[in-house]
Protein backbone atom coordinates (compact mmCIF):
# COMPACT_ATOMS: atom_id res chain seq x y z
CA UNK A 1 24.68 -27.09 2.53
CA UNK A 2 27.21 -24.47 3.91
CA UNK A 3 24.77 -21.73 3.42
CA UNK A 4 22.02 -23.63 5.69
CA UNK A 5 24.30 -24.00 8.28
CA UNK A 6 25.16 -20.16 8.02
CA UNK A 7 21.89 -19.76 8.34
CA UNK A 8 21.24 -21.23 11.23
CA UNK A 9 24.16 -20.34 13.16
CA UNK A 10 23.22 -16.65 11.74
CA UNK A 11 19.61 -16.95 13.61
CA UNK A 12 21.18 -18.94 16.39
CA UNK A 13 23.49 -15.88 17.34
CA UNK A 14 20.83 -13.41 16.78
CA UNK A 15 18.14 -14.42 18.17
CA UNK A 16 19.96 -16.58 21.26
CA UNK A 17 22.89 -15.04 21.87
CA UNK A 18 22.27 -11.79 21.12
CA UNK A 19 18.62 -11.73 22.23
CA UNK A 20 17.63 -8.59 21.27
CA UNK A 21 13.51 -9.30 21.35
CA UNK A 22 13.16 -11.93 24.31
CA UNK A 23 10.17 -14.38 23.24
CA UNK A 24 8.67 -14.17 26.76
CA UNK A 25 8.64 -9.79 26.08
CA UNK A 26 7.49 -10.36 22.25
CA UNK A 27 4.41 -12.78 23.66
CA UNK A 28 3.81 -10.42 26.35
CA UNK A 29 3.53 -7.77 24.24
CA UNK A 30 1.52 -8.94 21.81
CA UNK A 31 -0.84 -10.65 24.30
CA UNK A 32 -1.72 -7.32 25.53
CA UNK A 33 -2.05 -5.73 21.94
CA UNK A 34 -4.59 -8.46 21.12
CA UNK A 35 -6.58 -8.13 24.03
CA UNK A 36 -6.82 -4.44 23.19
CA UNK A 37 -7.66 -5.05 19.41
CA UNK A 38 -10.11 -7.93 20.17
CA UNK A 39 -12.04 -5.19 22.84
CA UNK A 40 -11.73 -2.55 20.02
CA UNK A 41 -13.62 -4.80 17.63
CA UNK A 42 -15.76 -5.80 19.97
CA UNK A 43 -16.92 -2.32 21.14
CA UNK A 44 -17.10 -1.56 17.26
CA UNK A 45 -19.51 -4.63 16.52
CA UNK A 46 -21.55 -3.26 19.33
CA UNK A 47 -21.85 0.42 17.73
CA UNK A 48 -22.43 -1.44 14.41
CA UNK A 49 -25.56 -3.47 16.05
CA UNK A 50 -26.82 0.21 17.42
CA UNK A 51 -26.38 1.93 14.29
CA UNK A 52 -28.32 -0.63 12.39
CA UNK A 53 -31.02 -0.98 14.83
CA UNK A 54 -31.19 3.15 14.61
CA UNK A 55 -31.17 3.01 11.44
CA UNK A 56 -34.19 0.49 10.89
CA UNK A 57 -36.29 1.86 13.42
CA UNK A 58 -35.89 5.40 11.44
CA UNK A 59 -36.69 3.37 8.14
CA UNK A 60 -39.65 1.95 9.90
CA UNK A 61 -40.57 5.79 11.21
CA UNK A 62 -40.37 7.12 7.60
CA UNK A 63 -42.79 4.06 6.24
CA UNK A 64 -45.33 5.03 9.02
CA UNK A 65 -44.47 9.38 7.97
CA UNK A 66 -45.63 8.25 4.45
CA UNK A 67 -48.22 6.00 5.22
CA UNK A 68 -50.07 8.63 7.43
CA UNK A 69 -49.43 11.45 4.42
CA UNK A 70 -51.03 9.42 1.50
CA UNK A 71 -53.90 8.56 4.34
CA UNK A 72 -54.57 13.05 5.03
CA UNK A 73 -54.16 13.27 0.90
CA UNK A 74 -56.81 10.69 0.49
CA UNK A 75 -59.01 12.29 3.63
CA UNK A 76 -58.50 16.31 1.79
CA UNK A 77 -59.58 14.53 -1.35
CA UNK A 78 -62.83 13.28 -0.08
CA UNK A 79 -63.59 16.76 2.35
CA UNK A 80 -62.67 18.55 -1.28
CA UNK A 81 -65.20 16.45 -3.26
CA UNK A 82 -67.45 16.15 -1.12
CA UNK A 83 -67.25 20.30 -0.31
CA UNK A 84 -68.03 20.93 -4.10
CA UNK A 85 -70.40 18.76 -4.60
């Protein structure tokens, strides 16, 4: 029991008497930080969403790249057989 109550009178002097790292500065501070982080992620997200819209629409792009290249091949077949015949 005698250690609990060094404890406490250990965090009472420290953190009320002494005071080093006033609540009201510690909140304010880390109000601010987490604003910052939370528009940081945010703006991240966002780049994320671009990236993977890019991304797909290049995808898509490619599909359509080979698409039209088997379409020629099959087009140069027919001209070819149809040349030596």
């Amino acid at each position: 029991m005698a250690s609990m109550t060094a404890r406490r009178k250990l965090m009472t002097i420290a953190f009320n008497d002494m005071n080093p790292f006033p609540m009201k500065l510690l909140k304010n501070r880390r109000e601010f930080h987490m604003e910052r982080l939370t528009a940081e992620l945010l703006e991240l997200e966002r780049i994320q969403e671009e990236f993977v819209k890019e991304q797909q629409v290049e995808r898509k792009d490619k599909d359509l790249d080979t698409a039209v290249s088997e379409d020629e091949e099959v087009i140069q077949t027919a001209v070819s057989l149809h040349h030596t015949s």
